[in-house]
Protein backbone atom coordinates (compact mmCIF):
# COMPACT_ATOMS: atom_id res chain seq x y z
CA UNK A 1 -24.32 -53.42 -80.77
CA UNK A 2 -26.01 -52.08 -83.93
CA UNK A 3 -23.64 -50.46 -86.06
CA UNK A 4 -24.33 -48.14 -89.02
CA UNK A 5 -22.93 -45.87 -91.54
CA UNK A 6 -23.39 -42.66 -91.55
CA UNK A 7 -21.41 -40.70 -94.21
CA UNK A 8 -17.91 -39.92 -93.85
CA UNK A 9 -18.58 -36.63 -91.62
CA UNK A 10 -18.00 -36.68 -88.30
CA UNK A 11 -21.55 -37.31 -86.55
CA UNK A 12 -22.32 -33.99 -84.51
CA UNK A 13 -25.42 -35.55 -82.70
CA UNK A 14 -28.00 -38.10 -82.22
CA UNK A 15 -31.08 -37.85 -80.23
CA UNK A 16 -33.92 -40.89 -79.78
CA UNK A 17 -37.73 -39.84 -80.80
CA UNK A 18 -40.11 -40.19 -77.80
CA UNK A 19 -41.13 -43.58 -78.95
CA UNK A 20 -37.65 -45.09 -79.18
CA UNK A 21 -38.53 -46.00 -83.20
CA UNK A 22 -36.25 -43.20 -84.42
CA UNK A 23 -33.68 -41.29 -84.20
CA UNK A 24 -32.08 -37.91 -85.41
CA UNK A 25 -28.54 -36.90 -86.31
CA UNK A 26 -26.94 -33.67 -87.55
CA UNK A 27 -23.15 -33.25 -89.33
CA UNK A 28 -22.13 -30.72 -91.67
CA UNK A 29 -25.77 -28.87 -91.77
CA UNK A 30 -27.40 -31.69 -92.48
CA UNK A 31 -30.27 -33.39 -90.20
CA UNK A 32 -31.11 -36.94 -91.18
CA UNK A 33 -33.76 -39.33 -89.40
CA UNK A 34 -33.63 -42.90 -88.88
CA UNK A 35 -35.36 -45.61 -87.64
CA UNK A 36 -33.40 -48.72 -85.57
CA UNK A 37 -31.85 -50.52 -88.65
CA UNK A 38 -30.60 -47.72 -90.05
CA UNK A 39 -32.67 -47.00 -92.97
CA UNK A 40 -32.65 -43.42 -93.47
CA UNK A 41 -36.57 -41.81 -93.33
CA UNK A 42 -35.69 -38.14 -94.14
CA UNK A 43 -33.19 -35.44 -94.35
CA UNK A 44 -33.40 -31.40 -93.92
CA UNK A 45 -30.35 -29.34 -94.61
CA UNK A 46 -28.96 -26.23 -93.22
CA UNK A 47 -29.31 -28.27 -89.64
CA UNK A 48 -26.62 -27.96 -87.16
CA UNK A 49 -28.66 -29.38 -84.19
CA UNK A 50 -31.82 -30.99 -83.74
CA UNK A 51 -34.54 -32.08 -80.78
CA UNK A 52 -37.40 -34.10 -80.86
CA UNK A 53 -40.13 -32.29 -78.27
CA UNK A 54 -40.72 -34.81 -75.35
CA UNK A 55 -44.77 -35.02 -76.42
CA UNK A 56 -43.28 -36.56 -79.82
CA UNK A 57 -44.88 -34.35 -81.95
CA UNK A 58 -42.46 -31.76 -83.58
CA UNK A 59 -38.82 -31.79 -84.58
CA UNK A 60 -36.84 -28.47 -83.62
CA UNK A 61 -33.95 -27.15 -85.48
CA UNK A 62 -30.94 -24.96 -85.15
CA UNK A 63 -29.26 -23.27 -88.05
CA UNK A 64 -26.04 -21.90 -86.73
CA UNK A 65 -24.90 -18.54 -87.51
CA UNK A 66 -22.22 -15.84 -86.96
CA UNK A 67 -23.97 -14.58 -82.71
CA UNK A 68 -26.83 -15.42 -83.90
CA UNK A 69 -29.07 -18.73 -84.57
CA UNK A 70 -31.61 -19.69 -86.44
CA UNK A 71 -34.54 -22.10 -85.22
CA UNK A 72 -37.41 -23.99 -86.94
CA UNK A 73 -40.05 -26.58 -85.97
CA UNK A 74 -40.81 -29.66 -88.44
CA UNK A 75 -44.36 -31.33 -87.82
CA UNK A 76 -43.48 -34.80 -86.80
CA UNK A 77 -46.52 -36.49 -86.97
CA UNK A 78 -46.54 -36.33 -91.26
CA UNK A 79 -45.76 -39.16 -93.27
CA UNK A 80 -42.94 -36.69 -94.90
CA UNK A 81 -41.66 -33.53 -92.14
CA UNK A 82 -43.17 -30.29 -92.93
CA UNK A 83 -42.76 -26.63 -92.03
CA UNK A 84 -44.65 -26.10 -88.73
CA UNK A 85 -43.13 -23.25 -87.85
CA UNK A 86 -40.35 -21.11 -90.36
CA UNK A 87 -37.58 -20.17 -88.31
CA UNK A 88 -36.82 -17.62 -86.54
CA UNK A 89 -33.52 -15.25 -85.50
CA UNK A 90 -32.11 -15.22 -81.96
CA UNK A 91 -28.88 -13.70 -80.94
CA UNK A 92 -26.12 -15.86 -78.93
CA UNK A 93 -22.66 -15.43 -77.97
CA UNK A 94 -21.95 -19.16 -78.08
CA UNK A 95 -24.01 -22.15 -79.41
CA UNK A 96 -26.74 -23.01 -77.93
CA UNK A 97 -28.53 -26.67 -77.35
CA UNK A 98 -32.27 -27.16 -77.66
CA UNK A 99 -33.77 -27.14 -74.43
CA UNK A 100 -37.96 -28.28 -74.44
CA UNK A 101 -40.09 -28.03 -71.15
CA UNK A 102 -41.41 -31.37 -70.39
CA UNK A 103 -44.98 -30.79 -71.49
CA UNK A 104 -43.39 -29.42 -75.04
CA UNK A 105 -44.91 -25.86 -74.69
CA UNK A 106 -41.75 -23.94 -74.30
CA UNK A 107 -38.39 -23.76 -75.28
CA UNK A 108 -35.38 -21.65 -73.75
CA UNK A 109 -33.30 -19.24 -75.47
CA UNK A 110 -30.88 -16.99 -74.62
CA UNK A 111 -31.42 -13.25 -75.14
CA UNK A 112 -29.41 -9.80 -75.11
CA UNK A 113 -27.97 -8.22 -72.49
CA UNK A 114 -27.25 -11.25 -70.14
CA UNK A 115 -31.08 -12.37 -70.44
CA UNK A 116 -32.79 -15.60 -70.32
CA UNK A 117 -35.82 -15.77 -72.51
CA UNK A 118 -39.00 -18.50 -72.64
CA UNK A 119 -40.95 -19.07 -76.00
CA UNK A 120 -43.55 -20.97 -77.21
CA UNK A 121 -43.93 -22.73 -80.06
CA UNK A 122 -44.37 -19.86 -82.35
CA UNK A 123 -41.30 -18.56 -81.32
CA UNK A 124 -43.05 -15.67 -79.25
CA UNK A 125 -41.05 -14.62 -75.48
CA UNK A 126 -43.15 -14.90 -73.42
CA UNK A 127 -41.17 -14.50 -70.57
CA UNK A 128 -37.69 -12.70 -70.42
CA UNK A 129 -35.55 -12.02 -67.20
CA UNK A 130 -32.19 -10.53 -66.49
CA UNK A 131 -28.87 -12.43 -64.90
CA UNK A 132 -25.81 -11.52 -63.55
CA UNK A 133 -24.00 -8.89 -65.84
CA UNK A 134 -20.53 -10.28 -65.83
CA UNK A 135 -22.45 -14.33 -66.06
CA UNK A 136 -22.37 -15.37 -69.67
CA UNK A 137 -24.40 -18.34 -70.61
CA UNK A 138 -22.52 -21.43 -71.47
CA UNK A 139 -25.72 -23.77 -71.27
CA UNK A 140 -29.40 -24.17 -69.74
CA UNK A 141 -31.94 -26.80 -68.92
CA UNK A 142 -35.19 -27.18 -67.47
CA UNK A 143 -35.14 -29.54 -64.82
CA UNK A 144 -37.05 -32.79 -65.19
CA UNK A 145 -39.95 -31.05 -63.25
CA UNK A 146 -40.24 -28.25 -65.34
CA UNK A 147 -40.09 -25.75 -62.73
CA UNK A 148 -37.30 -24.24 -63.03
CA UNK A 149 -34.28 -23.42 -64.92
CA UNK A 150 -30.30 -24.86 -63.99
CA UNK A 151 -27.85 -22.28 -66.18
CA UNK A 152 -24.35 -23.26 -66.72
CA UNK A 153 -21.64 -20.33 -67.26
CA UNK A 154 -18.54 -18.56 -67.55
CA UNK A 155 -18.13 -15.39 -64.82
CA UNK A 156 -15.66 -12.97 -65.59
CA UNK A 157 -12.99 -11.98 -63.06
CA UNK A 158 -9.34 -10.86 -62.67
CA UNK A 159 -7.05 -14.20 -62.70
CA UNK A 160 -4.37 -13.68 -59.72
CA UNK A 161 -2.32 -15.46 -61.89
CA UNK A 162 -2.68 -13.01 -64.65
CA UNK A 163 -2.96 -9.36 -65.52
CA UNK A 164 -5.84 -8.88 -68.14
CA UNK A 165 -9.38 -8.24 -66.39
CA UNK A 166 -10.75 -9.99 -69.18
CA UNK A 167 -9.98 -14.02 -67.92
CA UNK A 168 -13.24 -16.52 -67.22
CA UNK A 169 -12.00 -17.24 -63.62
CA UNK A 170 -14.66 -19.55 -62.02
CA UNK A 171 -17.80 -21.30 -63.46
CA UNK A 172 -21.15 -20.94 -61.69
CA UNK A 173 -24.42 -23.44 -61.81
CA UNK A 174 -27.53 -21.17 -61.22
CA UNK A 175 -31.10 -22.59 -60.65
CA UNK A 176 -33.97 -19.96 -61.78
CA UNK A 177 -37.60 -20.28 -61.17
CA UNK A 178 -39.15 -19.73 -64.24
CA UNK A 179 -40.70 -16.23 -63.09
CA UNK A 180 -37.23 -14.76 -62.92
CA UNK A 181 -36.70 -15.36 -59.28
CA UNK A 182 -32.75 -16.68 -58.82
CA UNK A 183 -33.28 -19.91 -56.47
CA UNK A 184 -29.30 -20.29 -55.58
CA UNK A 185 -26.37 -20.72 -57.29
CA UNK A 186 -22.59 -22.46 -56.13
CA UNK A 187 -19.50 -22.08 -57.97
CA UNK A 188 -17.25 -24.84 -59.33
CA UNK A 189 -14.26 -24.63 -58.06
CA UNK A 190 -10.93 -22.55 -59.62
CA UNK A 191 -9.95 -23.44 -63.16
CA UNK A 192 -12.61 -25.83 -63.07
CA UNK A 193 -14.85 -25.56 -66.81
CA UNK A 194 -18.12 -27.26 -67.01
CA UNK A 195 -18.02 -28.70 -70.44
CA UNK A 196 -21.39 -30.82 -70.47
CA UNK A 197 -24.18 -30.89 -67.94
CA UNK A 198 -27.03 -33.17 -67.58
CA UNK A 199 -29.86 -33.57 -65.10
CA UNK A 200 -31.68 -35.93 -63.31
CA UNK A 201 -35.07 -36.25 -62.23
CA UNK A 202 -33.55 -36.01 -58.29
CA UNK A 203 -31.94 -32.79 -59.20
CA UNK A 204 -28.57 -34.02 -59.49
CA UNK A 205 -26.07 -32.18 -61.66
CA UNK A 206 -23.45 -33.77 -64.01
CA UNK A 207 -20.46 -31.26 -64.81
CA UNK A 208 -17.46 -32.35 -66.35
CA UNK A 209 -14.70 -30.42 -66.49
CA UNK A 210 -11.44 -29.60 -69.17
CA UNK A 211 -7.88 -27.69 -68.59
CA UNK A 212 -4.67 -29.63 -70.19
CA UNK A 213 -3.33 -32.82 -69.40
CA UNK A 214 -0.84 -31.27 -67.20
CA UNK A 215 -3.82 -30.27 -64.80
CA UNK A 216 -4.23 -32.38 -62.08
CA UNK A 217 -7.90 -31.74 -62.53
CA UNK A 218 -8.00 -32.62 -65.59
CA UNK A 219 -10.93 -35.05 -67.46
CA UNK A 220 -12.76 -35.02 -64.04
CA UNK A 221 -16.19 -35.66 -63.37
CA UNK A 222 -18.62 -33.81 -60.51
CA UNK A 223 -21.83 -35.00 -59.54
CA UNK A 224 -23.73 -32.00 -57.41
CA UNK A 225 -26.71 -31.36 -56.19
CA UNK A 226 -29.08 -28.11 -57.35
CA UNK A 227 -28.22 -26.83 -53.40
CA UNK A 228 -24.83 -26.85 -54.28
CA UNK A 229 -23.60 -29.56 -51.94
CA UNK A 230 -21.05 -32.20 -54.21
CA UNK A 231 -21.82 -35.67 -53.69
CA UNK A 232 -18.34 -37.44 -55.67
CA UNK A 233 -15.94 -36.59 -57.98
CA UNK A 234 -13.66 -38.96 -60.16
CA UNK A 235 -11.57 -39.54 -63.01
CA UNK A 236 -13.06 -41.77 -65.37
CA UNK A 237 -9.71 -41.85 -67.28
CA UNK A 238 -10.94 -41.15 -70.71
CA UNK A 239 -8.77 -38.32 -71.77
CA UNK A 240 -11.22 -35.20 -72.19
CA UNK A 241 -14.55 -36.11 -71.25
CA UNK A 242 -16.80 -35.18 -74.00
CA UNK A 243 -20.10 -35.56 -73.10
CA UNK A 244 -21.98 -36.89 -69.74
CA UNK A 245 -25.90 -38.40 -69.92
CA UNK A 246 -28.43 -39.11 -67.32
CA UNK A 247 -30.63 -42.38 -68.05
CA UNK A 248 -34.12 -41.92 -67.97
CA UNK A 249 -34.25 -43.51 -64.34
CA UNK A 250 -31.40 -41.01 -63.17
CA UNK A 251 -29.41 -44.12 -61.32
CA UNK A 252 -26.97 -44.91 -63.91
CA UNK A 253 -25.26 -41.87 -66.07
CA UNK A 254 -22.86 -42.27 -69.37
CA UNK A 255 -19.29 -40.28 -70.15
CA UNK A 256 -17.43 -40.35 -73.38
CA UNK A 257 -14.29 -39.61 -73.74
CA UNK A 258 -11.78 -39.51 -76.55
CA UNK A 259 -10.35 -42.58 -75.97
CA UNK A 260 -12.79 -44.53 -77.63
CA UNK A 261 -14.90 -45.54 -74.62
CA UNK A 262 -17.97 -45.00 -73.28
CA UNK A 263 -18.17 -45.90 -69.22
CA UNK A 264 -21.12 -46.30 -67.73
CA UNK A 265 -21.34 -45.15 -63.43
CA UNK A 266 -23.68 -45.18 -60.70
CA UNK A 267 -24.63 -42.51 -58.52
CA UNK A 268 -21.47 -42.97 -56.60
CA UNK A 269 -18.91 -42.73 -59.25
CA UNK A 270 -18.83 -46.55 -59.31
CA UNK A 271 -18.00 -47.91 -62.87
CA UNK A 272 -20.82 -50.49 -63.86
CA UNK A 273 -20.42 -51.12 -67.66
CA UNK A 274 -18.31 -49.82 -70.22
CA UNK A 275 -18.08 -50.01 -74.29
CA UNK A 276 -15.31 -49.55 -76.79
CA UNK A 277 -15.79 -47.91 -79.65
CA UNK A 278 -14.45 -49.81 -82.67
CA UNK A 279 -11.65 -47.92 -84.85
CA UNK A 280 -12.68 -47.04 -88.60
CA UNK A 281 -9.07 -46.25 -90.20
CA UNK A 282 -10.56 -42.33 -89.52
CA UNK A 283 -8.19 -40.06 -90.98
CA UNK A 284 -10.44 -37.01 -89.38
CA UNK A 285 -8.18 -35.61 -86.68
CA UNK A 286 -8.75 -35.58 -83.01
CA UNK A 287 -8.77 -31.64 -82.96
CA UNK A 288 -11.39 -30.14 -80.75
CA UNK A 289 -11.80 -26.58 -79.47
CA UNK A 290 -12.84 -26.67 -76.63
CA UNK A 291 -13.80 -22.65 -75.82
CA UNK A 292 -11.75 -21.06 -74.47
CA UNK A 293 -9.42 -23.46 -74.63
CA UNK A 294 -8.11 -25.20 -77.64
CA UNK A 295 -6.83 -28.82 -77.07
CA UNK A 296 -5.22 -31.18 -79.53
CA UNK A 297 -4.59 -34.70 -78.81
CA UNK A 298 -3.42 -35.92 -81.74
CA UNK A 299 -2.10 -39.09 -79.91
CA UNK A 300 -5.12 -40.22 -78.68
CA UNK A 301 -7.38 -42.83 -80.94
CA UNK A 302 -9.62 -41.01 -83.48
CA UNK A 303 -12.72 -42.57 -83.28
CA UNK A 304 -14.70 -40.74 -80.31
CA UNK A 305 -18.50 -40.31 -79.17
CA UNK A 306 -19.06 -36.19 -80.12
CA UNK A 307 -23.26 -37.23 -78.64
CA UNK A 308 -24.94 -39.36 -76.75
CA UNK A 309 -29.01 -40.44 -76.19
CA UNK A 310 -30.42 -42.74 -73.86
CA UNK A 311 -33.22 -44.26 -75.51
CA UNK A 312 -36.70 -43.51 -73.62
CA UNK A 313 -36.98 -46.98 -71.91
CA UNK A 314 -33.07 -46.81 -71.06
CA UNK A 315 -32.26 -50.43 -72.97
CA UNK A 316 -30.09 -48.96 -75.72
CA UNK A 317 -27.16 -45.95 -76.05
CA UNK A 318 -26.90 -44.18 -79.60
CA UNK A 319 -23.47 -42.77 -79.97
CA UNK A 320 -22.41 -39.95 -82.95
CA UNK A 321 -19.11 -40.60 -83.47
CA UNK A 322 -16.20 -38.94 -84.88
CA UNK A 323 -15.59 -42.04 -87.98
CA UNK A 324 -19.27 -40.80 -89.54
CA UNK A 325 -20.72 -43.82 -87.49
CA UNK A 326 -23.84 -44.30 -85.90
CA UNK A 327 -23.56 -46.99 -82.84
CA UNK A 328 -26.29 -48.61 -80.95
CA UNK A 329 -25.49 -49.89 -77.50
CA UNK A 330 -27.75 -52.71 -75.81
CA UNK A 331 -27.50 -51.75 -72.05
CA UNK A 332 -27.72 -53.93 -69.75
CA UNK A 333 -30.38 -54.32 -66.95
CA UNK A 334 -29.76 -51.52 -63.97
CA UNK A 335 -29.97 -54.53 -61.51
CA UNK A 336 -27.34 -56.84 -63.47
CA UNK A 337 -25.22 -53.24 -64.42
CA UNK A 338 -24.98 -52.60 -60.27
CA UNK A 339 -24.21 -55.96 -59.81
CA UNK A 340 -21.52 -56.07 -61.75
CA UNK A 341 -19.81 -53.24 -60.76
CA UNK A 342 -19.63 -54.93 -56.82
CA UNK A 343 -18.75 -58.02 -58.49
CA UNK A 344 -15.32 -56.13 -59.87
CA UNK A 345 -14.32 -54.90 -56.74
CA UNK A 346 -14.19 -58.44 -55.33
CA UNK A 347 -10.44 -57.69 -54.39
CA UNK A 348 -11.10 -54.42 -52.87
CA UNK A 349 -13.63 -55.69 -50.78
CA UNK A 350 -11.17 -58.69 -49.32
CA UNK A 351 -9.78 -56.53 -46.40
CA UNK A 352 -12.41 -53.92 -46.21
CA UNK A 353 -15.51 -56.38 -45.75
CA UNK A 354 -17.56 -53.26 -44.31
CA UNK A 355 -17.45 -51.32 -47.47
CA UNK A 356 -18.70 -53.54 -49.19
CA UNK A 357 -22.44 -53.36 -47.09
CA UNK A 358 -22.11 -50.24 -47.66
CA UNK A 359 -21.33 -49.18 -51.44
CA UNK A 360 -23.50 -53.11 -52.41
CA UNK A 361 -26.12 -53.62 -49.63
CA UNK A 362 -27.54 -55.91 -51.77
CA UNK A 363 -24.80 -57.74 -52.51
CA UNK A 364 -23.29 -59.47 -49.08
């Protein structure tokens, strides 16, 4: 594990440059780069979020604002980052992540009136469509093909529960083609939130989901398919799952959680690897909210991933965590990783001897 400091800020984000030689974080406004070691290269403020494109070229930036936010490209390729595009206003109910196409040439923002819009690199729409009128955008991607879009959102219903009209009842995945044409769409279930999302190249869908701890739902995990169908679901045991990410290969996938862990699962919800975060002395409070729920857990440890980023080749796991550290995780080999995992459920496998050709067919 490389382990570096940041500042005493909690670390919003990290994100790996194309080549693995860098890497970008973002707390309090500010946008620093770094390479491996942790020698700082440069720094940008009035940042709250920041993407390298996936041709390796230009840096975007977000500059948050009150429904509105701000982005800007930086010219990568300099010695020093310059200007290559001043930014430029778009309105949004809640914050937004950066979202590239694969070949770099667009980037997806939301727009008014329950409207998904496509730029380019000037900041041009050059495509805009309409969804749902009671859907409001929580999150989109592109999926790893570039086709189309998956949407992540809040749909607003009566609660039977309740009396107000005005209660986000159910959460919906969408898949869009990127003319505008609405591919399908599946709902996860009742009083289940999608916090995070993250895609694979197989079109699987990561959603994790947050209530209280009195939910018996509550810190679970989904893994779905684009069609809607759900392939596993689990409790990693982590408190409030933060934040869930796909490795490049799309076999193994990360969660964080706030109890100072990072686990790291197959496709079948089979624990392969974990790390633990080391504890600073943080006196920054575990206080999150958590829209539209606010959740304190002020028992919980207070060093906790906030980001993660799978390098490009997969080897290594940069964490932003809540002590103003920057962590580095060497992971392991996917082979050795699976392996592993069948190797610690030895036991289990002692009176179920067919499971274990089934869930390690490689592993007799």
């Amino acid at each position: 594990m490389i382990d570096f400091r940041h500042n005493d800020k909690i670390v919003d984000s990290v994100t790996f440059s194309p080549d693995g030689k860098f890497i970008a974080t973002t707390e309090d406004g500010l946008m620093r780069i770094w390479n491996l070691s942790g020698e700082k290269f440069d720094e940008k403020k009035s940042v709250d979020d920041a993407s390298f494109s996936p041709d390796g070229k230009f840096i975007a930036t977000v500059e948050q604002g009150t429904n509105h936010q701000k982005l800007s490209f930086w010219d990568w390729t300099k010695q020093r980052l310059t200007h290559f595009k001043e930014g430029f206003v778009y309105h949004v109910s809640i914050r937004q992540s950066i979202s590239f196409s694969p070949d770099s040439k667009l980037l997806l923002t939301p727009g008014i009136d329950h409207t998904i819009q496509l730029r380019d690199l000037s900041g041009n729409v050059v495509k805009e469509f309409k969804i749902d009128d009671n859907f409001i955008i929580g999150n989109m991607r592109f999926s790893a093909d570039g086709k189309q879009i998956v949407v992540i959102g809040n749909a607003l219903g009566a609660d039977p529960d309740k009396t107000s009209l005005n209660i986000y009842d159910y959460e919906i995945v969408q898949l869009w083609k990127l003319s505008g044409e609405k591919v399908s769409e599946f709902k996860i279930p009742k009083k289940q939130r999608g916090m995070d999302i993250s895609i694979n190249s197989d079109g699987i869908v990561i959603a994790t989901t947050i209530i209280d701890e009195g939910d018996k739902d509550y810190g679970t995990v989904w893994l779905w398919k684009l069609s809607g169908e759900k392939l596993t679901e689990f409790k990693p045991y982590q408190g409030t799952v933060k934040t869930v990410r796909f490795s490049p290969n799309g076999k193994i996938f990360a969660t964080s959680g706030i109890d100072s862990t990072i686990k790291l699962w197959n496709l079948k919800g089979q624990q392969v690897g974990e790390f633990k975060l080391s504890q600073n002395n943080s006196k920054l409070k575990a206080k999150e909210n958590f829209y539209p729920y606010n959740i304190v857990e002020e028992n919980r440890p207070r060093n906790y991933v906030n980001w993660m980023s799978f390098s490009p080749d997969g080897k290594m796991l940069a964490a932003a965590c809540n002590d103003g550290m920057i962590r580095l995780f060497v992971v392991d080999d996917l082979e050795d990783m699976l392996e592993r995992g069948c190797n610690w459920l030895d036991d289990y496998f002692v009176t179920r001897p067919d499971m274990r050709k089934e869930i390690c067919p490689e592993n007799k």
